[in-house]
Protein backbone atom coordinates (compact mmCIF):
# COMPACT_ATOMS: atom_id res chain seq x y z
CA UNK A 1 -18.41 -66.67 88.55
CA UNK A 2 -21.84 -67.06 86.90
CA UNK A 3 -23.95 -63.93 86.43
CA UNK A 4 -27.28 -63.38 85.08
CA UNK A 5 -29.48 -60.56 83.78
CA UNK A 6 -33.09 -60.51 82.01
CA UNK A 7 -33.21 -57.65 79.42
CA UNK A 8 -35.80 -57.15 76.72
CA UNK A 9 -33.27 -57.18 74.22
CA UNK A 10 -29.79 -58.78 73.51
CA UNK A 11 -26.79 -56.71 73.67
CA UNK A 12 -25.15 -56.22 70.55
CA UNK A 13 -21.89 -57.11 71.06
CA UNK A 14 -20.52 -58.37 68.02
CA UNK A 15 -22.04 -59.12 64.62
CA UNK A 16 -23.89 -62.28 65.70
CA UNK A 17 -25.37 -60.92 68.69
CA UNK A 18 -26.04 -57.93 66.01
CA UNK A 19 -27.54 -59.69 63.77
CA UNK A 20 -29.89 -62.02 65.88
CA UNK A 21 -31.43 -58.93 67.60
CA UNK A 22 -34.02 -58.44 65.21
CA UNK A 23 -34.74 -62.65 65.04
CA UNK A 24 -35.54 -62.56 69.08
CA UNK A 25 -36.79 -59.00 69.96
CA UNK A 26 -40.29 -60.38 70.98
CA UNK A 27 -39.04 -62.49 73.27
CA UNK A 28 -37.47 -62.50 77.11
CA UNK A 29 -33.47 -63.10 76.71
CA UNK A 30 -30.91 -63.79 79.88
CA UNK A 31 -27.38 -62.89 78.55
CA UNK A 32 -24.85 -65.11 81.08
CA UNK A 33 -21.23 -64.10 81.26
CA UNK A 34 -18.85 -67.22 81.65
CA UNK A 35 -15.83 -65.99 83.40
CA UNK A 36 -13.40 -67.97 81.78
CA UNK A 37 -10.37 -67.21 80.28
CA UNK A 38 -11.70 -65.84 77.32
CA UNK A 39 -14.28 -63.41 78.04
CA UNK A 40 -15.62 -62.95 74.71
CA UNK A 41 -17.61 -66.65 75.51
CA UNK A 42 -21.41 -65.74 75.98
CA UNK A 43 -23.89 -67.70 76.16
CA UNK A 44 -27.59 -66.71 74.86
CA UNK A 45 -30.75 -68.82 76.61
CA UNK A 46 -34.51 -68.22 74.84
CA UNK A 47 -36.81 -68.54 77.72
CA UNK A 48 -40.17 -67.26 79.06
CA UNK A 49 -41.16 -65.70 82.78
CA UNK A 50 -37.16 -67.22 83.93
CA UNK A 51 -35.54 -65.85 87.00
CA UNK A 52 -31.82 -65.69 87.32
CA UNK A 53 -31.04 -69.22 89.60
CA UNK A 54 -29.52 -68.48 93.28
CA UNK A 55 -28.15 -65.16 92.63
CA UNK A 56 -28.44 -62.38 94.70
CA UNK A 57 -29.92 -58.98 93.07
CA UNK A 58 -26.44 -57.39 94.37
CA UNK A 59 -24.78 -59.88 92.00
CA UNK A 60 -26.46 -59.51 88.79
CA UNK A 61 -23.52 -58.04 86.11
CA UNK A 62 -24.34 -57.07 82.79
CA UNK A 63 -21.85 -58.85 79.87
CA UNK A 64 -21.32 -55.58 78.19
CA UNK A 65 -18.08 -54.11 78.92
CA UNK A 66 -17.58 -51.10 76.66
CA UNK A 67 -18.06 -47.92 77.92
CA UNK A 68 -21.06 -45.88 76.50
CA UNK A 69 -18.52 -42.94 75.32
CA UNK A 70 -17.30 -45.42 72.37
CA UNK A 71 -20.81 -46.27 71.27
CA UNK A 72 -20.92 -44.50 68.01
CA UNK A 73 -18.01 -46.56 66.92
CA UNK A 74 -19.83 -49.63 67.08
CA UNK A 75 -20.73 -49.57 63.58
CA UNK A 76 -17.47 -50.24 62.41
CA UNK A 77 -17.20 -53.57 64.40
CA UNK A 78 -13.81 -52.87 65.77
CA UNK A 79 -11.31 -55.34 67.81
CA UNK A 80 -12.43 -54.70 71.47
CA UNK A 81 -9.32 -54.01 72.49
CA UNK A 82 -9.30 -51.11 69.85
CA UNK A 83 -12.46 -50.15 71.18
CA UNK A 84 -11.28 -49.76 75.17
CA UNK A 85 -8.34 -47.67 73.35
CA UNK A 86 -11.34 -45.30 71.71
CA UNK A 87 -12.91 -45.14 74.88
CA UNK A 88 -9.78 -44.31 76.68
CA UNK A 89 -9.13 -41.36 73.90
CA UNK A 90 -12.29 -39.56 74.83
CA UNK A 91 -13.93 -40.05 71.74
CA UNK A 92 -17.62 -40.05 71.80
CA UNK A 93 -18.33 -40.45 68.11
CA UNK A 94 -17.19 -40.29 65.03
CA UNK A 95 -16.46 -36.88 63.29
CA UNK A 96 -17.60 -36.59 59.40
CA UNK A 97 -14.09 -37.44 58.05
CA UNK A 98 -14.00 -40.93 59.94
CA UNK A 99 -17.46 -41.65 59.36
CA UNK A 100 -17.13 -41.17 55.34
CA UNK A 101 -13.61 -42.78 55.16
CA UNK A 102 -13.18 -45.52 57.73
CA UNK A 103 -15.50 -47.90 56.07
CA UNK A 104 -14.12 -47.64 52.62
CA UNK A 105 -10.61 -48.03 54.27
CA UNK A 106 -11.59 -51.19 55.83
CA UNK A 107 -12.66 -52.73 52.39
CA UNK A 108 -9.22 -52.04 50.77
CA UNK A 109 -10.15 -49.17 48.89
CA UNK A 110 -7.94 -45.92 48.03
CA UNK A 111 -8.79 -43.09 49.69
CA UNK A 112 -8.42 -38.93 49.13
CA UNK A 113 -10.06 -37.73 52.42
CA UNK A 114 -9.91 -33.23 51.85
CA UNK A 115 -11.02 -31.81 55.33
CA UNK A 116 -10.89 -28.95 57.73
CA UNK A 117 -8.49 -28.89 60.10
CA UNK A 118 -8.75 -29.76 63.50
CA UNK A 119 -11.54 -32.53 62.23
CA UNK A 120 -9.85 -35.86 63.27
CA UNK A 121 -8.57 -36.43 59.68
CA UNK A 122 -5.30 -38.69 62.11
CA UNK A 123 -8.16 -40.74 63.13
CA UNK A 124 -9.86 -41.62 60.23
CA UNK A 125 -6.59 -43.63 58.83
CA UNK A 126 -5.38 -44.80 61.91
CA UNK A 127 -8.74 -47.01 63.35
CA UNK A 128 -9.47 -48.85 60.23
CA UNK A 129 -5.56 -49.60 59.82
CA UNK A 130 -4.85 -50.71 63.02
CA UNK A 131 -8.07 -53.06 62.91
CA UNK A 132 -6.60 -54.50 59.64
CA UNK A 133 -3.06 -54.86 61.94
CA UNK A 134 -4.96 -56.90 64.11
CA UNK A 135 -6.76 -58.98 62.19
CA UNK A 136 -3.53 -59.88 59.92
CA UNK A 137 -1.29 -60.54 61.61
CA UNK A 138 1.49 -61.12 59.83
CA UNK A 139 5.86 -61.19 61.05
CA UNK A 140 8.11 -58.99 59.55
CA UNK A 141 7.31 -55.19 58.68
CA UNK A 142 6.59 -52.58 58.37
CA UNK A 143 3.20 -53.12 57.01
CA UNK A 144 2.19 -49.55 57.30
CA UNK A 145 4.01 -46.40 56.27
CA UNK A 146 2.78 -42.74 56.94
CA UNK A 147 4.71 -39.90 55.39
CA UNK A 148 4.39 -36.41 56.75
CA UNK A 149 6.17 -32.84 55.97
CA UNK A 150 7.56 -32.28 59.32
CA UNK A 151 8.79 -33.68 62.42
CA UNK A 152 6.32 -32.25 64.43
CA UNK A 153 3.34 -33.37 62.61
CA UNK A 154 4.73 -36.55 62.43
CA UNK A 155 5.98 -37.01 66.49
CA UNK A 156 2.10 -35.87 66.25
CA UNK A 157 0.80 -38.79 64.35
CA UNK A 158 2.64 -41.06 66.31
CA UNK A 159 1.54 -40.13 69.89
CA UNK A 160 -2.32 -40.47 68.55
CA UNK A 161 -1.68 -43.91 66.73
CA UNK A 162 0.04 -45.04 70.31
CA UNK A 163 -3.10 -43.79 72.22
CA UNK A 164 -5.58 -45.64 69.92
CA UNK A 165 -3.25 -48.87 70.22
CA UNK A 166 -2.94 -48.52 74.03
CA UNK A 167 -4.42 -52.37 74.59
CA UNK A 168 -3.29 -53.88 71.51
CA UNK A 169 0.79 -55.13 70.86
CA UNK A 170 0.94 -53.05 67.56
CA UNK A 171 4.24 -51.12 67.88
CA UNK A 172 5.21 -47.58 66.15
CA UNK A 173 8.18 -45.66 65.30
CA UNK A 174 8.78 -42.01 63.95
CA UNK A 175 12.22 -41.82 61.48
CA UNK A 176 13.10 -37.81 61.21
CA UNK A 177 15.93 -36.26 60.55
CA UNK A 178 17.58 -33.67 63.25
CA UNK A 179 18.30 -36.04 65.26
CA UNK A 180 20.70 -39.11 65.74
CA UNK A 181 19.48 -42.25 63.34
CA UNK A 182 21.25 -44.69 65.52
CA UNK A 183 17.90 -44.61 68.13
CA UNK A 184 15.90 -45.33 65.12
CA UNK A 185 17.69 -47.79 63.65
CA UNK A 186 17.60 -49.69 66.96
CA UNK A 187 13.41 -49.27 66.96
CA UNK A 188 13.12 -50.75 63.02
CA UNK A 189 15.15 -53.56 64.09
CA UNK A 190 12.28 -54.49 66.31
CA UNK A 191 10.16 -55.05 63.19
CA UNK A 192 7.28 -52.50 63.96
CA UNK A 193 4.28 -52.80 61.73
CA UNK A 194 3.81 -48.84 62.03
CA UNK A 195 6.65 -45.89 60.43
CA UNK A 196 5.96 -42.56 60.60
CA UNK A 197 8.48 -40.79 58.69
CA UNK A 198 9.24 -37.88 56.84
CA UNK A 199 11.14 -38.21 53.46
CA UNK A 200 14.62 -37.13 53.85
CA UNK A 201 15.32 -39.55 56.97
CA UNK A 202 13.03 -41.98 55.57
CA UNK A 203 15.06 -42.28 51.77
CA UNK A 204 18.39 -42.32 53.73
CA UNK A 205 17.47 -45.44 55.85
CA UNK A 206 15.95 -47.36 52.81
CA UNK A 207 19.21 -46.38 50.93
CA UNK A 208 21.47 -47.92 53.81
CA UNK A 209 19.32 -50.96 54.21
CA UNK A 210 17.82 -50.31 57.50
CA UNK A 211 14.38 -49.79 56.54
CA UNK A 212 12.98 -52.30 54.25
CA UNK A 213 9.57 -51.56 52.40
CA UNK A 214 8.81 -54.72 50.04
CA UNK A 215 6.15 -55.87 52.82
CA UNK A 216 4.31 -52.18 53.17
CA UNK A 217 0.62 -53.06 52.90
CA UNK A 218 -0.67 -49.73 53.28
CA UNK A 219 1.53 -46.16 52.26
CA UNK A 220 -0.57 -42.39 54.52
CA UNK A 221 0.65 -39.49 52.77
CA UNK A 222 -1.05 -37.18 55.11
CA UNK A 223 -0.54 -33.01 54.98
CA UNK A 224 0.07 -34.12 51.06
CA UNK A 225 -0.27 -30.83 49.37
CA UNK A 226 1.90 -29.40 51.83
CA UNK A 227 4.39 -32.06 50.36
CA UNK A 228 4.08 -31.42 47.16
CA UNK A 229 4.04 -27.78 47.88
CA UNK A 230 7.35 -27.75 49.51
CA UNK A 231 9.40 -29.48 47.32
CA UNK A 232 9.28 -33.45 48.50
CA UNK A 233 7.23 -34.73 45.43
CA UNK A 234 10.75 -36.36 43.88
CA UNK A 235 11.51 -37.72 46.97
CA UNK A 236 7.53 -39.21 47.37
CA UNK A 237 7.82 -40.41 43.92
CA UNK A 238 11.39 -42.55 44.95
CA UNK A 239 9.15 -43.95 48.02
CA UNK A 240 6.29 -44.54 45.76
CA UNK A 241 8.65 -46.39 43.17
CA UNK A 242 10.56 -48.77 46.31
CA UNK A 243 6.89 -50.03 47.48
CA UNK A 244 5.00 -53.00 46.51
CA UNK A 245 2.93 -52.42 43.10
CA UNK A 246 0.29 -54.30 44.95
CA UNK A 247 -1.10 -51.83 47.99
CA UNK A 248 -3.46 -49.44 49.59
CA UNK A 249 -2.94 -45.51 49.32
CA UNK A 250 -4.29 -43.28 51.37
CA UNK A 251 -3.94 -39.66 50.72
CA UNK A 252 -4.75 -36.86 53.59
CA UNK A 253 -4.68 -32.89 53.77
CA UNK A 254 -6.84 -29.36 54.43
CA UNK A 255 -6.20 -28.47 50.97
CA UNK A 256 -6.28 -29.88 47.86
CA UNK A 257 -5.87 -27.20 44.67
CA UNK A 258 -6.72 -28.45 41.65
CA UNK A 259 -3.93 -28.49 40.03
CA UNK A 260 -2.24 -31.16 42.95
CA UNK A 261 -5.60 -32.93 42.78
CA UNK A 262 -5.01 -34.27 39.23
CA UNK A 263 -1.29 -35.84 40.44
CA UNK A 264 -2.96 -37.10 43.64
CA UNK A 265 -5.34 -38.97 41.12
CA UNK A 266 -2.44 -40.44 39.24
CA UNK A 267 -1.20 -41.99 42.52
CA UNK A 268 -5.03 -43.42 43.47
CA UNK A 269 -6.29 -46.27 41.87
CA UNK A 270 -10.04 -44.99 41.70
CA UNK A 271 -10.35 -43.79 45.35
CA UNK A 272 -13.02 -42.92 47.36
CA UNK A 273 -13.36 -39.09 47.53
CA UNK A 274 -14.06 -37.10 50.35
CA UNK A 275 -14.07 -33.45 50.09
CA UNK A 276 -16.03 -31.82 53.10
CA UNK A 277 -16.59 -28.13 53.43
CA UNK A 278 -14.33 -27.16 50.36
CA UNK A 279 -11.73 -26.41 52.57
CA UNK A 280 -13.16 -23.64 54.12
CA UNK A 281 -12.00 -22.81 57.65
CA UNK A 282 -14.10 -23.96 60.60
CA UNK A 283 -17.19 -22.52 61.24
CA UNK A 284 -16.43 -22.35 65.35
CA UNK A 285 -13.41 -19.31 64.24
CA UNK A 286 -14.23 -15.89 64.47
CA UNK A 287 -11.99 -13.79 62.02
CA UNK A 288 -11.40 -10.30 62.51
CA UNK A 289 -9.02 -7.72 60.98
CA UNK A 290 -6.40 -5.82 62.69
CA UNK A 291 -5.30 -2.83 60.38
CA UNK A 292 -2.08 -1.26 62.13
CA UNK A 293 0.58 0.38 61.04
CA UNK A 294 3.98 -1.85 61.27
CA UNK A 295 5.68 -0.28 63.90
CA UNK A 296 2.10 -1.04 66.37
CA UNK A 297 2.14 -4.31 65.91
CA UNK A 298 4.04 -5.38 69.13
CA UNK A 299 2.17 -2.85 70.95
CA UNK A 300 -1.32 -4.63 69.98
CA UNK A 301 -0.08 -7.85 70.15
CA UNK A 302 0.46 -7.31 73.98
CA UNK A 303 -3.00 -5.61 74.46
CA UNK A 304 -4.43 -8.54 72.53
CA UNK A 305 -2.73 -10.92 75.18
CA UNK A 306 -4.33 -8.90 78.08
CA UNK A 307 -7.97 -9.01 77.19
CA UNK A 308 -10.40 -11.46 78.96
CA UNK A 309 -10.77 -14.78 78.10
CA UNK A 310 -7.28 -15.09 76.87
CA UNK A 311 -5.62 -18.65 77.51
CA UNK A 312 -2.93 -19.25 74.98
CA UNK A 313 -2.25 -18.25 71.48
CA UNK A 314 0.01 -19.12 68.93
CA UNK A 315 2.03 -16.31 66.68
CA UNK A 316 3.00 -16.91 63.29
CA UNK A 317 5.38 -14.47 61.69
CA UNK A 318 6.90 -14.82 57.88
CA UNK A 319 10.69 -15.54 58.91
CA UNK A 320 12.51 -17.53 61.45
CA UNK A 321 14.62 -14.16 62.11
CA UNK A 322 11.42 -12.28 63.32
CA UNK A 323 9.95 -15.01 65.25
CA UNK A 324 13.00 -15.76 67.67
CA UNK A 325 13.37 -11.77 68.06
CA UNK A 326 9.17 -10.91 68.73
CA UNK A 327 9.73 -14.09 71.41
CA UNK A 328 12.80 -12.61 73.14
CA UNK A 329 10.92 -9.14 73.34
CA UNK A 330 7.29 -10.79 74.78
CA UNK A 331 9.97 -12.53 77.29
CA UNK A 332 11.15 -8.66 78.33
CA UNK A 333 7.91 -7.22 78.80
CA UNK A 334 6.72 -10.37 80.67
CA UNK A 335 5.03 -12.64 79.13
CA UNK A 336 5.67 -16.55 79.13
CA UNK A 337 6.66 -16.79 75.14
CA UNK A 338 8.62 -19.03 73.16
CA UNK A 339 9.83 -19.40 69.94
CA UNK A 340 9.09 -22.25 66.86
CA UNK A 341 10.94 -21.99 64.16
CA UNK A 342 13.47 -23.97 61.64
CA UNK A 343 16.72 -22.81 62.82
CA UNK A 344 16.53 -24.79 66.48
CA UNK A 345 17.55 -28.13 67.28
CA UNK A 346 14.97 -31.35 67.76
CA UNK A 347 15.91 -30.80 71.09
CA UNK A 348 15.11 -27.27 71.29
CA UNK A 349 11.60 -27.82 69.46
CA UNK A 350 10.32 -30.50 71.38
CA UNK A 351 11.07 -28.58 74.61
CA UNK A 352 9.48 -25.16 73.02
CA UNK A 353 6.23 -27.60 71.79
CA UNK A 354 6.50 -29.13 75.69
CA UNK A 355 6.05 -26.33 77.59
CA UNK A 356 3.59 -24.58 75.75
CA UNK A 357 1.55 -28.23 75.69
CA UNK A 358 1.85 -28.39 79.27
CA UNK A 359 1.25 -24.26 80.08
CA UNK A 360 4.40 -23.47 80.52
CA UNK A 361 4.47 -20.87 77.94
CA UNK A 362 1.19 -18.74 77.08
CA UNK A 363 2.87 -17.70 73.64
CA UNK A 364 4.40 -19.46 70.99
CA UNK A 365 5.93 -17.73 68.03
CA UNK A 366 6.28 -19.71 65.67
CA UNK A 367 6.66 -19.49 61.66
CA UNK A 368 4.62 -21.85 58.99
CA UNK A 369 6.62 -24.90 59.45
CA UNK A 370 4.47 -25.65 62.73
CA UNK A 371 1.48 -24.95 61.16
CA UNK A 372 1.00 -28.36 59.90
CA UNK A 373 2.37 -30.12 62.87
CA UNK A 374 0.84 -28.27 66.29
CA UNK A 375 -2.14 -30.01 68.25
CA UNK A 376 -2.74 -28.17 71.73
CA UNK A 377 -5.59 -28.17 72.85
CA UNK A 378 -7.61 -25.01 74.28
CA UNK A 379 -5.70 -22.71 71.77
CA UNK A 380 -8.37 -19.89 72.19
CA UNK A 381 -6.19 -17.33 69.83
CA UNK A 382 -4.25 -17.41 66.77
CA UNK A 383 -2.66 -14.27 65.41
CA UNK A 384 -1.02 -13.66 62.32
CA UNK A 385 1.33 -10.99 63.27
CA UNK A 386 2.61 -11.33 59.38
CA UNK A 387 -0.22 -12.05 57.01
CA UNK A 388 0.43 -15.42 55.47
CA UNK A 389 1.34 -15.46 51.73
CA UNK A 390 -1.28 -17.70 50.28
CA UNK A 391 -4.71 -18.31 51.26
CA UNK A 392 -3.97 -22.13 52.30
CA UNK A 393 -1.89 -21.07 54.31
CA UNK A 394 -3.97 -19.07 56.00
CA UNK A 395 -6.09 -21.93 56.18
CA UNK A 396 -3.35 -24.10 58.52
CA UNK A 397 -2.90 -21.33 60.62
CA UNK A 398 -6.17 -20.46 62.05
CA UNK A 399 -6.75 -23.99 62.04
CA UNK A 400 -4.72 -24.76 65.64
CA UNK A 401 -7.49 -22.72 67.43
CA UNK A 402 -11.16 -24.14 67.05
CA UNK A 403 -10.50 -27.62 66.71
CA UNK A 404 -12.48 -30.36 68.23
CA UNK A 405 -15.31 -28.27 67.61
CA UNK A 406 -14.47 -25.60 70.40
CA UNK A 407 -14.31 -21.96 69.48
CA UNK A 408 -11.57 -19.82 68.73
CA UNK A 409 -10.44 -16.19 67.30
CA UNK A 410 -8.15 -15.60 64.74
CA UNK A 411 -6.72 -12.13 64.58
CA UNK A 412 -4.78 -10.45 61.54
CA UNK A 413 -2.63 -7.88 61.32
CA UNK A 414 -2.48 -6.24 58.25
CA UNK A 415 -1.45 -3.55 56.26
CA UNK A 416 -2.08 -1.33 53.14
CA UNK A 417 0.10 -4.14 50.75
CA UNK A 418 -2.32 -7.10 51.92
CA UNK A 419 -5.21 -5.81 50.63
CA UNK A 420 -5.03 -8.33 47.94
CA UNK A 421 -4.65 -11.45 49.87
CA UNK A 422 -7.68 -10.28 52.06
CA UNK A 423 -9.87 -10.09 49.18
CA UNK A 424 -8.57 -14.22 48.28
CA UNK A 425 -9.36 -15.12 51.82
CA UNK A 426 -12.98 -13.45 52.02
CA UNK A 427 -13.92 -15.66 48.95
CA UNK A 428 -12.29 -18.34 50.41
CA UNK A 429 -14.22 -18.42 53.51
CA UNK A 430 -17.16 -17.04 51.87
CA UNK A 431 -17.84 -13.77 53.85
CA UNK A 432 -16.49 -10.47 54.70
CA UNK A 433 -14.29 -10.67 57.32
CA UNK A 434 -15.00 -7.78 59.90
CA UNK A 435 -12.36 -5.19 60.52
CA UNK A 436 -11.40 -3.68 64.03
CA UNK A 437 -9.47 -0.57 65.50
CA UNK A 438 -8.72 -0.45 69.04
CA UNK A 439 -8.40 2.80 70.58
CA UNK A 440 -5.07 4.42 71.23
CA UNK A 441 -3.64 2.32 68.12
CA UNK A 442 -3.91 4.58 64.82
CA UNK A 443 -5.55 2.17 62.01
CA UNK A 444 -4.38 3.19 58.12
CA UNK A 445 -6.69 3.07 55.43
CA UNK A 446 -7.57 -0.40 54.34
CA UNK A 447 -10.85 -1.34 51.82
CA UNK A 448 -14.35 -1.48 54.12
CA UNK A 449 -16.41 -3.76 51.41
CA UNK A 450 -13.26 -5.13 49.20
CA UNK A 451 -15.63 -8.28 48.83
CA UNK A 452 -18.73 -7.19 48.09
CA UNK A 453 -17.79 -4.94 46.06
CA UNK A 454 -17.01 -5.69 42.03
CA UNK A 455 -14.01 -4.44 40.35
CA UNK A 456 -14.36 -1.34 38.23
CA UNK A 457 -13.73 -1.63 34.78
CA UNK A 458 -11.21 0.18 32.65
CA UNK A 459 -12.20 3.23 31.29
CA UNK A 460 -12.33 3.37 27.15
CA UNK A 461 -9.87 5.99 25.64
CA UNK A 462 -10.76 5.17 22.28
CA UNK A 463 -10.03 2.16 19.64
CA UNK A 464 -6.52 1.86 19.49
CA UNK A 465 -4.88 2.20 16.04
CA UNK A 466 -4.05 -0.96 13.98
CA UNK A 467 -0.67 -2.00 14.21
CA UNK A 468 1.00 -1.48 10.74
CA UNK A 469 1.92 -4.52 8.87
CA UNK A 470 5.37 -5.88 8.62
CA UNK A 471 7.44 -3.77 6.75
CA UNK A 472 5.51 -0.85 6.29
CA UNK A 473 7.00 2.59 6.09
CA UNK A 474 6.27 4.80 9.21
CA UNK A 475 4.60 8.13 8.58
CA UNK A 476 7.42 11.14 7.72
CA UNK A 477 10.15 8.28 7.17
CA UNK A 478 11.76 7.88 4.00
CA UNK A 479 12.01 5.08 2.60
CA UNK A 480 15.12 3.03 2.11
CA UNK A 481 16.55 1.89 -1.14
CA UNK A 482 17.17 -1.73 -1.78
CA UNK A 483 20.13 -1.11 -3.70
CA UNK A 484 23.39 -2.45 -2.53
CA UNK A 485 25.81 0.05 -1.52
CA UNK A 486 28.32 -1.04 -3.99
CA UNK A 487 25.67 -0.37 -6.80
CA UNK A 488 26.12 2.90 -9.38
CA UNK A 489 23.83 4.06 -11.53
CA UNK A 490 25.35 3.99 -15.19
């Protein structure tokens, strides 16, 4: 099959087409596909006023095959078959993440990428190393390991890596614990040049000899404050010190305090730094205030779950204990609920994340262990029927709704001892976050203007007296005598 086409301008379709745009954009080009085995053959003819030869109109195919939905990629001159996998995603361009981080990846370079959630942070590190899979291929792995805090972030990580990869032969395979390791064990002996693990599972396979790591390339800590928040910086440092001196870090999160910044740092060999937004929550959220008294809270939960345009929503309560019994008691009253929370098999979770993924379940109750690990799309509420105990925190949990740039609500509930924490949030999010009553619900007393308004300062009773030098003698005390008590005056 020989096809023709006059166009004013060549396609670019790689870097040489690129790149010899500019050299022939005066002149008439016919770009002919050769359909031979190798499609990627095409040739270029320079030529003036030259019809395609004995072709019908009906006939005439253009050579460029990638679909117009993957265009803003193009910059990044990614593997086709990377690109169809893009296009298949649904991606239309790049968010501000991958476009600041995806380049320096692709030159080798460290990276700390600090974004909002819900802003295709999975993305950023998975493109530019599965390009560098592709064009490196190399036997014998894994070449690539990605740590994560949770099994559900990282069963998360691994179904978005697999749908990028859809046309290329890189394999993948999650190690968690909660499960049987025999599966696992089965997958690394494969040799996949992808592991998405989380630390416990991770150290026990390296320990047994199952899971070598003197070929990793390139080591994703991604969620890594959360990491180093919960405990798992000995067990990162033990990975850190059973890799290759000689690789590529990449380092991931929302948040990044200060004080984890500076032991990030000592990990990076001078990174590239992307911090977008400060961490502030999305701007597509719109935050409001509950004040209720405790006993309510059920009560305008359900009325919350009742008002128009609600789809789904996702619960987060402080303990495991309240989240399994606020599910059971949505279940009574009739809604489709479920529970999330620490206590339930890997079984039991990935049914629970399942059927709320797939609308089984409107509600899901879950505590801050999913927070890091839940992607659903069309979230449209978030409620924090317990108000979270830090501001990050916060952070991850009105981050499942709004993502993807759609728009969400995140509701509080709160009391007279958050006060406190609402004031951290406001300046973390840079604005007074609007309270609400809703009638037949009696709202307590909470601060209007807590953060406009400036803290009052202490009222002066008077300079305090010095304190009295060591030793002195009070005033009315008598004195006592130096004397030993054996001593008699003569």
């Amino acid at each position: 099959m020989l096809c023709a086409a006059e166009v004013p301008q060549p396609a670019a379709h790689n870097r040489f087409s690129q790149d010899r745009a500019a050299d022939y954009h005066t002149l008439s080009t016919a770009v002919v596909w050769v359909g031979m085995r190798r499609p990627c053959c095409v040739c270029v003819y320079l030529h003036t006023e030259l019809d395609p030869p004995g072709l019908p109109e009906s006939d005439i195919v253009m050579s460029n095959t990638r679909s117009e939905s993957a265009l803003g990629f193009d910059n990044f001159y990614l593997n086709h078959a990377l690109m169809r996998g893009i296009s298949d995603a649904g991606f239309v361009s790049p968010r501000p993440i991958q476009a600041e981080t995806i380049p320096a990846t692709l030159q080798g370079r460290d990276i700390l990428g600090l974004a909002e959630t819900g802003t295709g942070k999975t993305a950023a590190f998975a493109l530019p190393v599965l390009e560098r899979l592709m064009t490196a291929r190399q036997r014998g792995g894994p070449r690539v390991l990605i740590v994560a805090p949770t099994r559900e972030l990282a069963s998360q990580i691994n179904e978005e890596i697999k749908a990028l990869a859809k046309f290329t032969r890189v394999k993948t395979v999650t190690v968690f614990g909660g499960v049987s390791a025999q599966p696992q064990i089965s997958a690394l002996k494969k040799n996949p040049e992808i592991v998405v693990a989380c630390p416990g599972r991770l150290l026990d396979l390296y320990q047994q000899g199952v899971l070598p790591l003197d070929r990793v390339e390139t080591l994703i800590l991604d969620e890594a404050d959360h990491m180093f928040d919960m405990g798992f910086l000995p067990d990162i440092r033990r990975i850190i010190a059973a890799l290759p001196a000689k690789r590529q870090n990449l380092m991931f999160s929302a948040t990044m305090p200060d004080e984890i910044r500076s032991l990030a740092e000592g990990i990076l060999n001078h990174p590239h730094v992307v911090d977008l937004n400060n961490s502030r929550p999305v701007s597509t959220i719109e935050h409001t205030l509950y004040p209720v008294e405790s006993g309510d809270k059920v009560s305008l939960l359900q009325h919350i779950c009742s008002e128009k345009g609600f789809v789904s929503a996702i619960v987060f309560t402080r303990t495991k204990y309240r989240a399994k019994r606020l599910a059971k008691r949505l279940l009574r009253t009739g809604h489709r609920a479920v529970a999330l929370q620490g206590n339930m098999s890997q079984s039991q979770r990935v049914k629970a994340m399942e059927g709320f993924r797939q609308r089984r379940f409107d509600i899901l109750v879950a505590t801050d262990i999913a927070a890091r690990g839940i992607d659903v799309q069309q979230v449209s509420h978030v409620v924090n029927f317990d108000m979270p105990s830090t501001v990050d925190a916060y952070t991850h949990r009105i981050g499942r709704t709004g993502r993807a740039e759609r728009e969400g609500k995140a509701y509080t509930f709160v009391t007279g001892d958050d006060r406190h924490l609402v004031g951290a949030v406001e300046r973390r999010i840079g604005a007074r976050i609007p309270r609400k009553t809703v009638e037949g619900f009696a709202a307590i007393r909470f601060p209007e203007n807590r953060f406009e308004a400036e803290r009052a300062p202490r009222p002066q009773l008077g300079k305090p007296s010095p304190r009295p030098r060591k030793g002195a003698r009070a005033p009315g005390k008598r004195r006592r005598s130096r004397r030993p008590r054996f001593w008699k005056a003569s």
